[in-house]
Protein backbone atom coordinates (compact mmCIF):
# COMPACT_ATOMS: atom_id res chain seq x y z
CA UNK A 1 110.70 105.15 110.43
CA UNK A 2 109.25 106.02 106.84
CA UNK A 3 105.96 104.56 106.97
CA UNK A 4 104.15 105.09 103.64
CA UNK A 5 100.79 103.80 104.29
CA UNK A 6 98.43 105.83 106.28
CA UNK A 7 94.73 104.64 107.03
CA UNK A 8 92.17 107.41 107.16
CA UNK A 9 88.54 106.08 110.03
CA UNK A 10 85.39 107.64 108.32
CA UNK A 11 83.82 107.02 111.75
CA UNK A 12 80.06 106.09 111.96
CA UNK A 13 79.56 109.06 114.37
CA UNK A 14 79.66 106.72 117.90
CA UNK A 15 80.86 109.62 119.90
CA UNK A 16 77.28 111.85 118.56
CA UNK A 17 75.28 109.52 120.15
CA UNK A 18 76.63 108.92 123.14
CA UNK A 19 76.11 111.16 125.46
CA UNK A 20 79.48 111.24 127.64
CA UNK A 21 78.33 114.21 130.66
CA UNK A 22 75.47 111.46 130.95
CA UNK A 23 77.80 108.36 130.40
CA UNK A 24 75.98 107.47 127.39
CA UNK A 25 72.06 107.29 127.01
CA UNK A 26 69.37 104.22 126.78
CA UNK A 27 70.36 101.28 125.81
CA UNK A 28 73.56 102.48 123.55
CA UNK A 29 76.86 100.85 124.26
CA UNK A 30 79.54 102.97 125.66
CA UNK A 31 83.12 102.17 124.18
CA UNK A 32 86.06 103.68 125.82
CA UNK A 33 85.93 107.47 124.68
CA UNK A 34 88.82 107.15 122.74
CA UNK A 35 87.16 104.45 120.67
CA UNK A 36 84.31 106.57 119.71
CA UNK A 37 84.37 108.51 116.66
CA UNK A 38 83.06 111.65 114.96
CA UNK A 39 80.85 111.81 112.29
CA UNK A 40 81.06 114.61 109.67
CA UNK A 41 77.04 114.47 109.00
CA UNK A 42 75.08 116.60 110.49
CA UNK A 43 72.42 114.62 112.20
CA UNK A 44 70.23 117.37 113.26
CA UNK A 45 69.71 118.03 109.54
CA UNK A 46 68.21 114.68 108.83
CA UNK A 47 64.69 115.47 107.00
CA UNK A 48 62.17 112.54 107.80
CA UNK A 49 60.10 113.46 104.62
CA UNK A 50 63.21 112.66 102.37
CA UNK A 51 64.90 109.14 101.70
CA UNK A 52 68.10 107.95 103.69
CA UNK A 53 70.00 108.60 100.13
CA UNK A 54 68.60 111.63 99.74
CA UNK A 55 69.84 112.79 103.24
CA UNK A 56 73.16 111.61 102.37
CA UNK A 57 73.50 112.85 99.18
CA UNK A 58 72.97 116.46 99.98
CA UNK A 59 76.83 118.22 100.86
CA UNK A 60 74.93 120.51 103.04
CA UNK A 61 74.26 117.88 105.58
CA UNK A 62 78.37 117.83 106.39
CA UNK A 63 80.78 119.80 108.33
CA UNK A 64 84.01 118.16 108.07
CA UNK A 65 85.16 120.61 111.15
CA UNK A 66 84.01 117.77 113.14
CA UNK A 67 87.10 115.57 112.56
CA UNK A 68 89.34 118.74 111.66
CA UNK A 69 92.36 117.52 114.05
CA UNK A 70 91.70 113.81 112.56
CA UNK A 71 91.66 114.56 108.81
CA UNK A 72 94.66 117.87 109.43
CA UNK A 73 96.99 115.41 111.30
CA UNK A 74 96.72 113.18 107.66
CA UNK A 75 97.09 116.09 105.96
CA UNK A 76 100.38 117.36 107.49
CA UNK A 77 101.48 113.50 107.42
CA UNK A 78 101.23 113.52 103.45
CA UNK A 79 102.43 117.09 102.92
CA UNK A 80 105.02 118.13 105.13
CA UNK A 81 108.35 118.09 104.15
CA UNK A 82 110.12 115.05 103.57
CA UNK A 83 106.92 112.93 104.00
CA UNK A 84 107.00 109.09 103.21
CA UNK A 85 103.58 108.86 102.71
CA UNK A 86 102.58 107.33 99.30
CA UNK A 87 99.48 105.62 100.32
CA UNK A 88 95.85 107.26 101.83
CA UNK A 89 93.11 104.42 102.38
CA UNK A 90 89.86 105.61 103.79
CA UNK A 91 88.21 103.11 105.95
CA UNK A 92 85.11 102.75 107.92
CA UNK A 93 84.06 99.93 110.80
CA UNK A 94 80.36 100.89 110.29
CA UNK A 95 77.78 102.86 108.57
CA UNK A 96 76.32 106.10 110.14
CA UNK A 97 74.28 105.26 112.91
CA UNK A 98 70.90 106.91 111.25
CA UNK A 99 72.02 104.02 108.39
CA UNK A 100 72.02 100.82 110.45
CA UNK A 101 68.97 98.47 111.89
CA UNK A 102 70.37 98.97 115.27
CA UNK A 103 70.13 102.55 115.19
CA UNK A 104 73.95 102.75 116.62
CA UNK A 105 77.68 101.48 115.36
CA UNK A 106 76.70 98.17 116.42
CA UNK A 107 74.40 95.42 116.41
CA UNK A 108 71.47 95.10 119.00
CA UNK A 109 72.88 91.40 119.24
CA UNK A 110 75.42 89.18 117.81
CA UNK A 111 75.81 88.83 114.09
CA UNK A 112 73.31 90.98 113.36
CA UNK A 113 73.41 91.97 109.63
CA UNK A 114 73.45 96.05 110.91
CA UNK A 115 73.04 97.45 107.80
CA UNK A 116 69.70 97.29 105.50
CA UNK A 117 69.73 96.41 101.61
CA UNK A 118 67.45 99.94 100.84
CA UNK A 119 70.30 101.98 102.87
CA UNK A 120 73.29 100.67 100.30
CA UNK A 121 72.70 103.74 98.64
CA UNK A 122 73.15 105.86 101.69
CA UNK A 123 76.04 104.63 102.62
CA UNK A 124 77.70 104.67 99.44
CA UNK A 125 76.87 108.54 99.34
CA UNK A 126 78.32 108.78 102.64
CA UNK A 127 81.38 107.29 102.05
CA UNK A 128 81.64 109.47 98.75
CA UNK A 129 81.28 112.10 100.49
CA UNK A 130 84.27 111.89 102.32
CA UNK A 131 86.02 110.68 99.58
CA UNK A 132 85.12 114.33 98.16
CA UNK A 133 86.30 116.11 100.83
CA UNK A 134 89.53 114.17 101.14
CA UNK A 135 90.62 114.54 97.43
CA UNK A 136 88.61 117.87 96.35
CA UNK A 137 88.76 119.58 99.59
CA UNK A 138 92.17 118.72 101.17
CA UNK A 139 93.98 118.26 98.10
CA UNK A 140 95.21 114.73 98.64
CA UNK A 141 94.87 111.77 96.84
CA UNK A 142 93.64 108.55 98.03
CA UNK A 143 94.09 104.93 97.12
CA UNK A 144 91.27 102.96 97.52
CA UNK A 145 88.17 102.78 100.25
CA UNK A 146 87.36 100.52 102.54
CA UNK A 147 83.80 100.29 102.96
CA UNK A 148 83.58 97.15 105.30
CA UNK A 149 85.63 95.57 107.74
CA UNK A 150 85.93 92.21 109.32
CA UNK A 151 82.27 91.17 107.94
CA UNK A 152 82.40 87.67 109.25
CA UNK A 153 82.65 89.30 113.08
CA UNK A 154 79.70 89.23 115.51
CA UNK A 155 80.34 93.50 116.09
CA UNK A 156 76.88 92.75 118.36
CA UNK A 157 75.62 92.59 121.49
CA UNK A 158 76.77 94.36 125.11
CA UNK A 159 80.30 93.07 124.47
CA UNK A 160 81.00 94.81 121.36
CA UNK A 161 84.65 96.94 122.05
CA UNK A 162 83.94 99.53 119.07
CA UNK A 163 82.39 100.30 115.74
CA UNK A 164 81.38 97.61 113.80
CA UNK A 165 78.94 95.60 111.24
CA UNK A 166 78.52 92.58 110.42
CA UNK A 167 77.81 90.94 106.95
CA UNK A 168 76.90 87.96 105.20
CA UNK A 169 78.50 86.48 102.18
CA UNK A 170 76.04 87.91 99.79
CA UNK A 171 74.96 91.11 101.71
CA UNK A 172 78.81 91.60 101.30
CA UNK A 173 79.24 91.24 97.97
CA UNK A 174 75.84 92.92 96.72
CA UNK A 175 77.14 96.29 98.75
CA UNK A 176 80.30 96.07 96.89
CA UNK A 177 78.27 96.35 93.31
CA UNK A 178 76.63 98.90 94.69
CA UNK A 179 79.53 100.56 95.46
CA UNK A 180 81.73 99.80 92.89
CA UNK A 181 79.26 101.85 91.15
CA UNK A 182 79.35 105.07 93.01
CA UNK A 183 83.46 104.96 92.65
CA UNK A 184 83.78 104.35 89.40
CA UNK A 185 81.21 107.74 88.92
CA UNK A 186 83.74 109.83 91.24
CA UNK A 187 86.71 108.54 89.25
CA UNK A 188 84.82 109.53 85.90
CA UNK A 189 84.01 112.95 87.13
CA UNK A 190 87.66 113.84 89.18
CA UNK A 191 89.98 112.10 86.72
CA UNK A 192 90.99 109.89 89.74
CA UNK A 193 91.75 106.02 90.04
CA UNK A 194 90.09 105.55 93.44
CA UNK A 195 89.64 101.60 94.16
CA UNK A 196 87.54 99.69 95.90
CA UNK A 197 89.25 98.22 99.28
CA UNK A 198 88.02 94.85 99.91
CA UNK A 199 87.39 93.18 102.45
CA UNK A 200 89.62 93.24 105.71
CA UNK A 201 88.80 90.11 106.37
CA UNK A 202 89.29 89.37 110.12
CA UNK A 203 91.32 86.26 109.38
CA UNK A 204 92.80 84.01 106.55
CA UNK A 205 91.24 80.52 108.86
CA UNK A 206 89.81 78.86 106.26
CA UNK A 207 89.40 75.74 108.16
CA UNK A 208 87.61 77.99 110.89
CA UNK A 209 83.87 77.34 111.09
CA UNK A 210 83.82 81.43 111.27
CA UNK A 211 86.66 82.40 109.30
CA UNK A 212 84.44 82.10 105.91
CA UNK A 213 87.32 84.15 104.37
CA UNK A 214 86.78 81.66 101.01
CA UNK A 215 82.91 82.19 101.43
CA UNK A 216 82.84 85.68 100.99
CA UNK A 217 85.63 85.73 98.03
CA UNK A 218 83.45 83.07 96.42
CA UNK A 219 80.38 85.24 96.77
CA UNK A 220 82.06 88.13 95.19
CA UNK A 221 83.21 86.34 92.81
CA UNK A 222 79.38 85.98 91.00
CA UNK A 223 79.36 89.75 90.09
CA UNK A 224 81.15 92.13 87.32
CA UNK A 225 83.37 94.06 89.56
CA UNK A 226 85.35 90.95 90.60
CA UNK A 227 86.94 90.93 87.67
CA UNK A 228 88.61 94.27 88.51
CA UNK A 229 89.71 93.27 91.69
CA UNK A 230 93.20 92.35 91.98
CA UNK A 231 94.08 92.37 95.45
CA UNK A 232 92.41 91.41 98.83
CA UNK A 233 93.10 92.35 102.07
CA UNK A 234 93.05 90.49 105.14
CA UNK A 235 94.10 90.86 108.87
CA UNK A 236 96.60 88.32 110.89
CA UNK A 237 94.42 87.98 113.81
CA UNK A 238 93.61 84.67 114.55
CA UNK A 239 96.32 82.87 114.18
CA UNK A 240 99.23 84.79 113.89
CA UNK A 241 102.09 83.09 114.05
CA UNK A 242 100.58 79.72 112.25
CA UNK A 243 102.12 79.03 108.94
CA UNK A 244 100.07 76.15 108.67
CA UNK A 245 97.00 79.17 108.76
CA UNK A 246 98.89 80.92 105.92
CA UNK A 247 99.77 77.77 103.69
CA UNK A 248 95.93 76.76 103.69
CA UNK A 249 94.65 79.87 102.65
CA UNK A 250 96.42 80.62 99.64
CA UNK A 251 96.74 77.13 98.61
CA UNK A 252 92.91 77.51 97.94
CA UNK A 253 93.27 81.01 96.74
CA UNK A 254 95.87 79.94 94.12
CA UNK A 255 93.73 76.51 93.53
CA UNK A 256 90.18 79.11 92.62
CA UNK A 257 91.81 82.28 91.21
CA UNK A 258 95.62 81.44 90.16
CA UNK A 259 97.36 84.45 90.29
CA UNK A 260 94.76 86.91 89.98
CA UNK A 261 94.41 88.23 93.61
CA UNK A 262 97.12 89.48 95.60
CA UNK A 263 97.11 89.89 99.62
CA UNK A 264 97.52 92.82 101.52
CA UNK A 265 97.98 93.02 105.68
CA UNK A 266 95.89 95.41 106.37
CA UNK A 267 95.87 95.22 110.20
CA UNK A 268 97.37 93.49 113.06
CA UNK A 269 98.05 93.82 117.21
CA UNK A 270 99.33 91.90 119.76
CA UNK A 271 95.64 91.58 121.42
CA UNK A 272 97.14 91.59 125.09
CA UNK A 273 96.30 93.80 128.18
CA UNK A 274 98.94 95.39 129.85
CA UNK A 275 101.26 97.08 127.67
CA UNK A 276 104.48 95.76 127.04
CA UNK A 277 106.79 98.23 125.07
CA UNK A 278 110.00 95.89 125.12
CA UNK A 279 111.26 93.59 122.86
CA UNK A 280 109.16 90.74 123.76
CA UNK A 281 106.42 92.04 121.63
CA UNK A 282 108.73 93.70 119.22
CA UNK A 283 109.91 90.30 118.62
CA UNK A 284 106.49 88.93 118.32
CA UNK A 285 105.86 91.69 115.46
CA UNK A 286 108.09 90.61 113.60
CA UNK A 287 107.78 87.30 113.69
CA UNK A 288 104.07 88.12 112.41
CA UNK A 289 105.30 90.18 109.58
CA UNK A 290 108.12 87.66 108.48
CA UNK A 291 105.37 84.96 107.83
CA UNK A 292 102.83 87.51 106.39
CA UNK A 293 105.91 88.25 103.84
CA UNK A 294 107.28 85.04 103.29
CA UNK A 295 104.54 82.30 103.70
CA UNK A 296 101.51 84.79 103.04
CA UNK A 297 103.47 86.97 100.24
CA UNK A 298 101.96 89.68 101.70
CA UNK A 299 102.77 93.07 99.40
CA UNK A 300 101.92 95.72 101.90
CA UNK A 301 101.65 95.42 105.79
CA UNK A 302 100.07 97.56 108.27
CA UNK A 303 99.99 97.84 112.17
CA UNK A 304 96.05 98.83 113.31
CA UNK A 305 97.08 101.77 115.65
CA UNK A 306 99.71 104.58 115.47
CA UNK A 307 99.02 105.60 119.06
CA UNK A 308 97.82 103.76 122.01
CA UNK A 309 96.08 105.56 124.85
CA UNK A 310 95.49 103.10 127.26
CA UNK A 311 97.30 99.84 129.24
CA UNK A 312 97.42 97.75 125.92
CA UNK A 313 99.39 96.43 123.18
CA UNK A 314 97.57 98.29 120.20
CA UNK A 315 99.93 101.23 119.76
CA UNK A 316 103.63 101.58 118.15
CA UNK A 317 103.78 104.57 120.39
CA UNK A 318 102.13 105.26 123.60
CA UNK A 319 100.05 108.61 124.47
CA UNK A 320 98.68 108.80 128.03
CA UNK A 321 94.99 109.98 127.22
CA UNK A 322 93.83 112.67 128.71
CA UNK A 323 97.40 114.37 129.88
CA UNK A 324 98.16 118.12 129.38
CA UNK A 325 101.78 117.87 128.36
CA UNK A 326 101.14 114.92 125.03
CA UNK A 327 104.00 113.21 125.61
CA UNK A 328 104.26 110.35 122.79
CA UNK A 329 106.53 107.37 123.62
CA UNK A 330 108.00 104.73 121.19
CA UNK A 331 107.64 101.52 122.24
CA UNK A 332 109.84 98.71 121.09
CA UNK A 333 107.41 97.37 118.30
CA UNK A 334 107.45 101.29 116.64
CA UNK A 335 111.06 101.16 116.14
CA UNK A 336 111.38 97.07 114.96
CA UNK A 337 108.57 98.43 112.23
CA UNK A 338 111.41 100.45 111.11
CA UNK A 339 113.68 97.74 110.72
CA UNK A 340 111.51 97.24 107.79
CA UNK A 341 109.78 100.47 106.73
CA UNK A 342 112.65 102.22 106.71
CA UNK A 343 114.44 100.51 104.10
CA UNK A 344 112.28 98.90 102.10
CA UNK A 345 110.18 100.89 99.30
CA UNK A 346 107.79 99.92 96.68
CA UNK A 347 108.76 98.00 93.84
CA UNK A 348 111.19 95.74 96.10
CA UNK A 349 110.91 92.53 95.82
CA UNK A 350 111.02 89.71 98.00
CA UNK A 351 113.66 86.29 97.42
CA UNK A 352 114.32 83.73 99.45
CA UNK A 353 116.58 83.31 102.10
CA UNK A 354 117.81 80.52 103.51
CA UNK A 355 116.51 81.00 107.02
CA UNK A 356 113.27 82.14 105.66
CA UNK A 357 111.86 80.29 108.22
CA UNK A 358 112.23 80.41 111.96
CA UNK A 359 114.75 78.41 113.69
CA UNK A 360 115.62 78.47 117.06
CA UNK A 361 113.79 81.66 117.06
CA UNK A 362 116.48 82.85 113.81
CA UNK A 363 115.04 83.90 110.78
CA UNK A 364 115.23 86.40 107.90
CA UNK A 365 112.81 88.36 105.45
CA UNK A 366 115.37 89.34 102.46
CA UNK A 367 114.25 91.96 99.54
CA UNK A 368 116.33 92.97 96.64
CA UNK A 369 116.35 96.66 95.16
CA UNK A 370 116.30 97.70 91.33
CA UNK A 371 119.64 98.61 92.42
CA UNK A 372 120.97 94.98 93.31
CA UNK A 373 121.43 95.88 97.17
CA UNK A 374 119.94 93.33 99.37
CA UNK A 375 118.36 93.99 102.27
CA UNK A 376 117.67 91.10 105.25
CA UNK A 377 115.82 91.57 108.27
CA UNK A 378 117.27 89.48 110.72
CA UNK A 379 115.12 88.48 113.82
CA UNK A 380 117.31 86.63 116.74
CA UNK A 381 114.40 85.65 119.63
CA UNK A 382 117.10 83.55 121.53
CA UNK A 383 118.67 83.52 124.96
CA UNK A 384 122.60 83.70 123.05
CA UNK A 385 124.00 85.69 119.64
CA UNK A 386 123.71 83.84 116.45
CA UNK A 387 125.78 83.67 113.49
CA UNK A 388 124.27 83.60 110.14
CA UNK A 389 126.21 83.28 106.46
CA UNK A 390 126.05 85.98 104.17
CA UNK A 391 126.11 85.60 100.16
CA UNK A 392 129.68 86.13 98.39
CA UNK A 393 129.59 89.18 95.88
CA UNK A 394 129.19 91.83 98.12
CA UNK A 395 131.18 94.55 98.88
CA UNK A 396 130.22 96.63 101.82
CA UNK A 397 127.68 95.87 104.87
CA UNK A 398 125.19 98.41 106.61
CA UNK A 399 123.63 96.69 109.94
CA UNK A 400 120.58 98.78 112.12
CA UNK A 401 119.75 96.79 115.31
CA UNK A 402 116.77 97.14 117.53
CA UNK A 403 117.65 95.45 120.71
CA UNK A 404 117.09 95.94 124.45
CA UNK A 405 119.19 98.92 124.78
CA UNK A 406 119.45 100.53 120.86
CA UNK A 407 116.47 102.35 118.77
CA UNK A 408 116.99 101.62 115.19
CA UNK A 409 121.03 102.00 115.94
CA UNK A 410 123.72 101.78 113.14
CA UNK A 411 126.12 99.59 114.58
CA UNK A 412 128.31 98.47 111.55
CA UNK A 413 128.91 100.38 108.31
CA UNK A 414 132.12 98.32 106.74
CA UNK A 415 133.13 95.90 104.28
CA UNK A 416 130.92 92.57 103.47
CA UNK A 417 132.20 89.63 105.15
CA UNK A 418 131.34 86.15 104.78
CA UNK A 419 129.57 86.02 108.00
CA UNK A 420 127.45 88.31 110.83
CA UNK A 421 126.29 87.82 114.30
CA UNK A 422 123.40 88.97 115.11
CA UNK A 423 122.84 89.75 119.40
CA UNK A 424 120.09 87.42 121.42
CA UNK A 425 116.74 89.20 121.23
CA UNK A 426 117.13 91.46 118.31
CA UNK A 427 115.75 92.97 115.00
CA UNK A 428 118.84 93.85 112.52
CA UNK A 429 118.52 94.92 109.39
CA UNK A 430 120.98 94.62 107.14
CA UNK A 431 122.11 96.33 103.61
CA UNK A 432 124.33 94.39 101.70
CA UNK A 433 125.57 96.11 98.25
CA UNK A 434 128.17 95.54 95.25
């Protein structure tokens, strides 16, 4: 399906700690396995009579064979033949454990601020470190880094699902000059434009008493490096499907910064147990990513998990964890993400269409090429087939449908009528040229 974007976890070494022949050990929480992650530094190294940054600093504290499947399966993704992949983002949920106040991934309670002012330093040398290893040592080249993620989130407490660390406002933003640092010293010694990734906020609510999206912009917004910063990212969580949500937050965006910042989707699920790999949720997705285009003016979207291991909706395919034969099966959402991925490629640009929005379940997200061909994704939720108009001037038609019984299938490739009919509870995309 031509995805282009692929999101690299520096993990904050949950799976070291935990002990899994002895089901973890003290008071540590125990995700699910599979949400546990490796960490590349060597803890057993750790020298007490040295600072945290010192300890971090030193390249013979890693072995990067820890996460070798993890960082080869990127590697094949960018360099195998015919890969689509124009985009590496590292990210990270948490600092190293030996970093935070807790001691582990997450905080001892809720919205505990897990990661000390006099360990910035650390961390930034951690994170660098991968960086290194990703650009000098693999060969690829990355994007940006994502240092933080979903600050405003309690990540605390016995209930916490997986890696994370909380921040506030101005612990946030002090980080990120402490960061911004550190890159722009790797860019100056590698030649490399690596940016800074900020700041996966969990939500756009910005009438939400914990939303604080605004709060933490605003706080950034008091140092140097904001003036370099021309695009945030934030997740759809929350209220995902609200326009209303959408409308409000870059009304105030647009009201503080004009056009300076841009938004990115940097992650999204459909946050339900049991997994449903029809249409229903395929539907749902793109739904989410119509309004994240259109009403959000999103410029890149991206789906939090590749490959879901367990009974829930957090996958675009499904892997049974723990099975000898691997098999990997699409669900319905994978191939309705490549009713868009699959034709649409940077530097198209988004126009309006005059079903933008939804209507009786009906609507469209339309992009035009440097080439002048259009294409529309057409989303039909509805119980019957709907008819929609299509603009004069164009010559031949293209339509892909994802539907109940076809994957991605070309089902018309003909001259441009006046007119097409989309079937009830389908993704079509369709390429309309001169």
């Amino acid at each position: 399906i031509a995805l282009s974007i692929y999101r690299y976890n520096i993990g904050g070494g949950s799976w070291d700690y935990n002990a899994y022949n002895e089901h973890g050990a003290g008071d540590f929480v125990v995700f699910p396995e599979y949400r546990n992650t490796q960490s590349a530094f060597i803890a057993d190294n750790y020298d007490e009579s040295l600072s945290a940054a010192e300890n971090f600093a030193d390249p013979d504290n890693y072995d990067f064979s820890k996460d070798e499947n993890a960082l080869e399966f990127m590697k094949l993704c960018a360099t195998q033949e015919g890969s689509t992949v124009e985009r590496i983002i590292l990210f990270a949920n948490s600092p190293h454990y030996l970093l935070t106040v807790s001691g582990k991934t997450n905080g001892d309670y809720a919205y505990q601020s897990n990661l000390p002012a006099e360990n910035y330093d650390a961390y930034c040398e951690y994170l660098i470190k991968y960086l290194d290893y990703v650009v000098n040592g693999l060969g690829l080249g990355v994007e940006a880094v994502s240092a933080i993620n979903e600050p405003q989130h309690s990540w605390g407490g016995e209930d916490a699902p997986q890696e994370g660390c909380h921040y506030e406002p101005k612990e946030l933003a002090a980080f990120y000059d402490k960061f911004y640092g550190y890159l722009k010293e790797f860019n100056a010694a590698n030649g490399t434009n690596v940016k800074m990734d900020v700041f996966e906020s969990g939500n756009y609510d910005v009438y939400k008493s914990k939303g604080r999206v605004m709060e933490y912009i605003y706080e950034m917004s008091k140092y140097d490096y904001f003036d370099e910063i021309d695009t945030i990212s934030v997740h759809s969580y929350g209220s995902p499907t609200s326009v209303e949500a959408r409308e409000s937050f870059i009304y105030m965006l647009r009201n503080l910064y004009g056009d300076k910042i841009n938004i990115e989707m940097s992650e999204i699920c459909d946050m339900t147990a049991g997994l449903d790999a029809g249409m229903d949720s395929a539907l749902w997705l793109s739904e989410v990513m119509n309004k994240d285009f259109v009403d959000l003016g999103a410029r890149a979207w991206c789906w939090w998990m590749a490959a879901s291991c367990d009974d829930y909706n957090d996958g675009i395919v499904t892997w049974m964890w723990g099975t000898e034969d691997g098999k990997v099966t699409p669900t319905k959402r994978y191939w309705v993400m490549g009713n868009y991925s699959k034709f649409l490629d940077t530097g198209d640009v988004r126009i309006e269409g005059s079903i933008d929005r939804a209507s009786k379940g009906v609507f469209a997200t339309v992009f035009k090429k440097a080439d002048g061909r259009i294409v529309a994704v057409l989303t039909n939720a509805g119980d019957s087939a709907a008819t929609i108009t299509l603009p004069s001037g164009y010559a031949s038609l293209q339509a892909w449908e994802t539907s109940a019984d076809k994957d991605l299938e070309n089902v018309y490739d003909g001259a441009c009528g006046r007119a097409y009919t989309a079937a009830a509870g389908s993704v079509t995309t369709l390429v309309l040229s001169e």
